[in-house]
Protein backbone atom coordinates (compact mmCIF):
# COMPACT_ATOMS: atom_id res chain seq x y z
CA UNK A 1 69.19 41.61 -58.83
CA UNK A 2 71.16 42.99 -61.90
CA UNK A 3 74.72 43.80 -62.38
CA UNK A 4 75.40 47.15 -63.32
CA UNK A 5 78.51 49.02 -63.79
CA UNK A 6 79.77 52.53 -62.42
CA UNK A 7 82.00 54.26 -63.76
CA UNK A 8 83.20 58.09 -61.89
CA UNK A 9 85.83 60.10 -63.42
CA UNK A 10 87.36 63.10 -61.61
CA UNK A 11 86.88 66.44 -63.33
CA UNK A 12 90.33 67.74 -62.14
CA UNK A 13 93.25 66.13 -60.51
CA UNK A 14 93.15 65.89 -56.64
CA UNK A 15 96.46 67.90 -55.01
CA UNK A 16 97.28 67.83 -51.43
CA UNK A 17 100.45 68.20 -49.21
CA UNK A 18 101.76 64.80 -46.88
CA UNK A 19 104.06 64.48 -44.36
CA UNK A 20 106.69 62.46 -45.69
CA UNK A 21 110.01 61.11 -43.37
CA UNK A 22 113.05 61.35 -44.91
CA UNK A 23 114.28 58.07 -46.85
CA UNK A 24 110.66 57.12 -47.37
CA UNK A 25 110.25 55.31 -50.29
CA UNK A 26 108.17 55.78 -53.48
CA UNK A 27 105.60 52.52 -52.38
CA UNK A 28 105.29 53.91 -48.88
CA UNK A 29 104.89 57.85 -49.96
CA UNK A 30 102.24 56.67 -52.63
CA UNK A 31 100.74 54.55 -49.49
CA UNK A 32 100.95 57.74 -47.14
CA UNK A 33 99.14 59.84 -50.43
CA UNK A 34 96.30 57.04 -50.75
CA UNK A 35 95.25 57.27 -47.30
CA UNK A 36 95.49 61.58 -47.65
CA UNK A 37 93.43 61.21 -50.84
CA UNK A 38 90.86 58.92 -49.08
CA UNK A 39 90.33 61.42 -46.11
CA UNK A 40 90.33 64.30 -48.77
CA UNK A 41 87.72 63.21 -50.37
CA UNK A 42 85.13 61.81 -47.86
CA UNK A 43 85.61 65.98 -46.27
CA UNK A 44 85.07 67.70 -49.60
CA UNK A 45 84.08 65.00 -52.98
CA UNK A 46 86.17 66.52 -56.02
CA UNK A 47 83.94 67.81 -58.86
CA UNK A 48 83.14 63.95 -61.19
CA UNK A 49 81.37 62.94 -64.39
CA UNK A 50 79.83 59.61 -64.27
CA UNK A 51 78.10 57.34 -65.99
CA UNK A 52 76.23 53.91 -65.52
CA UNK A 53 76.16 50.66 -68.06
CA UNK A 54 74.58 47.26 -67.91
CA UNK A 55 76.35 44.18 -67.33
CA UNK A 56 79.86 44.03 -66.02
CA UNK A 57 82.32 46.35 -67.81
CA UNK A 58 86.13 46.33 -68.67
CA UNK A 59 88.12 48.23 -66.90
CA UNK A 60 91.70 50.09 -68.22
CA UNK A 61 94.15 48.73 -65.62
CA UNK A 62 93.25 44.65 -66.22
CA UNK A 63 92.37 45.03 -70.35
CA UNK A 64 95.10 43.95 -72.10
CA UNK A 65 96.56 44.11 -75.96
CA UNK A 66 95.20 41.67 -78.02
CA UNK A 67 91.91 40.69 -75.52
CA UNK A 68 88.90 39.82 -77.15
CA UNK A 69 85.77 42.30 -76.35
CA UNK A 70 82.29 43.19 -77.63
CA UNK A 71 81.06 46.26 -77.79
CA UNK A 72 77.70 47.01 -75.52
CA UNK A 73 75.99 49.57 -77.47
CA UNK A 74 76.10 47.59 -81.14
CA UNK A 75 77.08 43.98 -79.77
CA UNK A 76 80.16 43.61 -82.50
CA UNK A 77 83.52 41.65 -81.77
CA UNK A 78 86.63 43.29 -81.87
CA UNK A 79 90.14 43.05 -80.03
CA UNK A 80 92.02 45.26 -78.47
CA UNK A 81 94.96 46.27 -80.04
CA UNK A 82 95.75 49.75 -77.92
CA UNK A 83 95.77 51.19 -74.88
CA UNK A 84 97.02 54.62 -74.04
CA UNK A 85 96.27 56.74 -70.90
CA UNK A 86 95.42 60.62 -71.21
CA UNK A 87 92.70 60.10 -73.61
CA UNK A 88 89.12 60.13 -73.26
CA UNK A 89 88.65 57.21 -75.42
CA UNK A 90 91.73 55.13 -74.06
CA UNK A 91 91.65 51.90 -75.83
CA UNK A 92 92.30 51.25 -79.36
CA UNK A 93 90.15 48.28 -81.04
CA UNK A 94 90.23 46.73 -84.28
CA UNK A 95 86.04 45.31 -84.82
CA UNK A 96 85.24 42.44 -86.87
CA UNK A 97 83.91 44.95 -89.78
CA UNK A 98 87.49 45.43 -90.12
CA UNK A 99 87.71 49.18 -88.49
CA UNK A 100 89.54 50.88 -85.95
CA UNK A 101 88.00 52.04 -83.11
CA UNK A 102 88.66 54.09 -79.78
CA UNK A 103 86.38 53.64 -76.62
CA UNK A 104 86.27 54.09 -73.08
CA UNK A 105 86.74 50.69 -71.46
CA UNK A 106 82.86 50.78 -70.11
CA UNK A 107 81.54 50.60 -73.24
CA UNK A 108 83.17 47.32 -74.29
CA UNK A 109 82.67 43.89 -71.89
CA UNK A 110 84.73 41.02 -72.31
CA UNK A 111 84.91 37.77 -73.97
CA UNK A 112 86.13 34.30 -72.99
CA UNK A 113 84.52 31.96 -75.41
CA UNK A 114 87.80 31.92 -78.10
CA UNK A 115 85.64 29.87 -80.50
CA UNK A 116 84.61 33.50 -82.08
CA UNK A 117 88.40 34.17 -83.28
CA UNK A 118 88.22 32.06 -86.39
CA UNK A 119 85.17 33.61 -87.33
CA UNK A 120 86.51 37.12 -86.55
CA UNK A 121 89.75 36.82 -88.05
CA UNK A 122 87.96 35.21 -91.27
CA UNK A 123 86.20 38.53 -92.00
CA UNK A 124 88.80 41.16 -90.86
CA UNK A 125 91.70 39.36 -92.84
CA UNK A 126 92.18 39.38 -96.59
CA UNK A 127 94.62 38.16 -99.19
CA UNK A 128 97.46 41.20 -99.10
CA UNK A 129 100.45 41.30 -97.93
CA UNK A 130 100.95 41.66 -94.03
CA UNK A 131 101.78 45.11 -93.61
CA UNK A 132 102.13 45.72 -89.36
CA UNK A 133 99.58 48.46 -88.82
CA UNK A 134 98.04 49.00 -85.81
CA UNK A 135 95.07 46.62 -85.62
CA UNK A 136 96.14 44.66 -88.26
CA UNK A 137 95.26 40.79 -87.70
CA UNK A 138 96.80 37.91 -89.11
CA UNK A 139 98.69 34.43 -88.35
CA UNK A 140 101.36 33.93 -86.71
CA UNK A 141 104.23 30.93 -87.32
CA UNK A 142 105.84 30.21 -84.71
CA UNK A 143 107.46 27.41 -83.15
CA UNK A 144 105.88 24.91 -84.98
CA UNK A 145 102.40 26.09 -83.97
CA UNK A 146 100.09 29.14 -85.40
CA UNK A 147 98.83 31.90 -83.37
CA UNK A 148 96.16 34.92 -84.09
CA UNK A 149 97.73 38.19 -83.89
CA UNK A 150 96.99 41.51 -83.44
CA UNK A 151 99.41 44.24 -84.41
CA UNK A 152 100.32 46.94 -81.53
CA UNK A 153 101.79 50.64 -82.52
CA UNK A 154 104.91 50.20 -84.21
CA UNK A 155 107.87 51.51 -84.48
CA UNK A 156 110.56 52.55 -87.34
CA UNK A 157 112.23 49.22 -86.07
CA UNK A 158 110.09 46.56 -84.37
CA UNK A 159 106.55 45.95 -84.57
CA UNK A 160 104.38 44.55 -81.74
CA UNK A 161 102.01 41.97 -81.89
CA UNK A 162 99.80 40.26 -79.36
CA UNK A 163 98.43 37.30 -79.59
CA UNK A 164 94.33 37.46 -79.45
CA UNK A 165 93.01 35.71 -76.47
CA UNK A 166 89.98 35.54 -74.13
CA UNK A 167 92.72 35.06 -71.02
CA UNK A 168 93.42 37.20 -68.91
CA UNK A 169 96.87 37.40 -69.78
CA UNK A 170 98.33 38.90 -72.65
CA UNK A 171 101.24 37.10 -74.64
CA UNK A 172 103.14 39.71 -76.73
CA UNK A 173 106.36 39.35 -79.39
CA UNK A 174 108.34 42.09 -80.61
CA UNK A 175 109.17 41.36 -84.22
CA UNK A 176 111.64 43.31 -86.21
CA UNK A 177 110.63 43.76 -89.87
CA UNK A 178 112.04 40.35 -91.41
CA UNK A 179 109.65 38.62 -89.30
CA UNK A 180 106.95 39.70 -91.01
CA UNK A 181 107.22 37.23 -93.63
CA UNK A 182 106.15 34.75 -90.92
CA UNK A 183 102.92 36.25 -90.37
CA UNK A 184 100.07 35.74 -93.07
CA UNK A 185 96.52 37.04 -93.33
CA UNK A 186 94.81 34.12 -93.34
CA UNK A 187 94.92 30.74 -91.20
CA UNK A 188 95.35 28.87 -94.96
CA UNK A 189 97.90 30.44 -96.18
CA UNK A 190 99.59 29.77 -92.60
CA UNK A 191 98.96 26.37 -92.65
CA UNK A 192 100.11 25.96 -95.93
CA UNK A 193 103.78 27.49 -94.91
CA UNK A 194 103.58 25.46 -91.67
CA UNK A 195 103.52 22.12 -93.40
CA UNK A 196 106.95 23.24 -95.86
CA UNK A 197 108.39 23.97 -92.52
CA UNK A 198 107.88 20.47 -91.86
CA UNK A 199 108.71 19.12 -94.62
């Protein structure tokens, strides 16, 4: 027996009426809708798209900014380093090749062995200056320890970065611009600022 993945998509939104008490709250209304939407569709199944995939595949509510993934159709290494809804290709991923990508979370499965992030971040990174683009990797100092990064969308004012992990958890720091000097592109030149921090 093989794993394989399904993935459906509604066409359209679903809209229906319920018969909501007054003072009901938003968790019980959305329970009360669930249970409509259920019996909705088992009478009448809304116009879909699917599609099927190999293996076990990601899924957009539990991927998380700065998880480590590998794409299904090429087999290349990437992180995430976005995720916005209202897209067909919802998640943002910087690849090992050093571009930015967008894909549905189906075609990406992913990765727990963190033994690949040195050898990732040694090809994506180079020897400029750390500028806080989205999907931008480098090294972060912090607390006496160094962490790989991966920058979220930024702002005029902070800039986002997650560290990259196999976890499933996501550990995140919002740095304002003057933090950026504690960030380098390669695990060196972090290590070299670590030990004059010590010193």
């Amino acid at each position: 027996m093989t794993k394989k993945t399904v993935s459906i998509q509604l066409k359209e939104p679903v809209t229906f009426q319920v018969n909501a008490k007054k003072g009901m709250s938003d968790k019980e209304l959305l329970e009360l809708a669930q249970k409509e939407f259920i019996k909705k569709i088992k009478e009448n199944f809304p116009a879909f798209t699917w599609s099927v995939t190999d293996g076990e595949a990601l899924d957009f509510e539990t991927t998380f900014q700065g998880q480590l993934v590998k794409t299904k159709s090429e087999g290349k290494y990437g992180v995430v380093c976005g995720k916005k809804t209202g897209r067909k290709f919802p998640l943002d991923v910087r690849l090992e090749n050093g571009q930015l990508m967008q894909y549905k979370p189906i075609a990406l499965e992913k990765v727990e062995d963190e033994t690949i992030i040195n050898s990732f971040m040694k090809d994506s990174a180079n020897d400029m200056e750390v500028m806080g683009f989205l999907g931008e990797t480098g090294y972060l100092v912090n607390n006496g320890k160094i962490e790989p990064i991966v920058f979220g969308n930024s702002t005029k004012t902070t800039y986002p970065v997650y560290v990259i992990s196999g976890d499933a958890k996501s550990t995140y720091y919002s740095l304002k611009a003057p933090h950026l000097k504690m960030i380098f592109p390669t695990k060196k030149q972090a290590e070299e600022n670590l030990k004059l921090l010590k010193k």
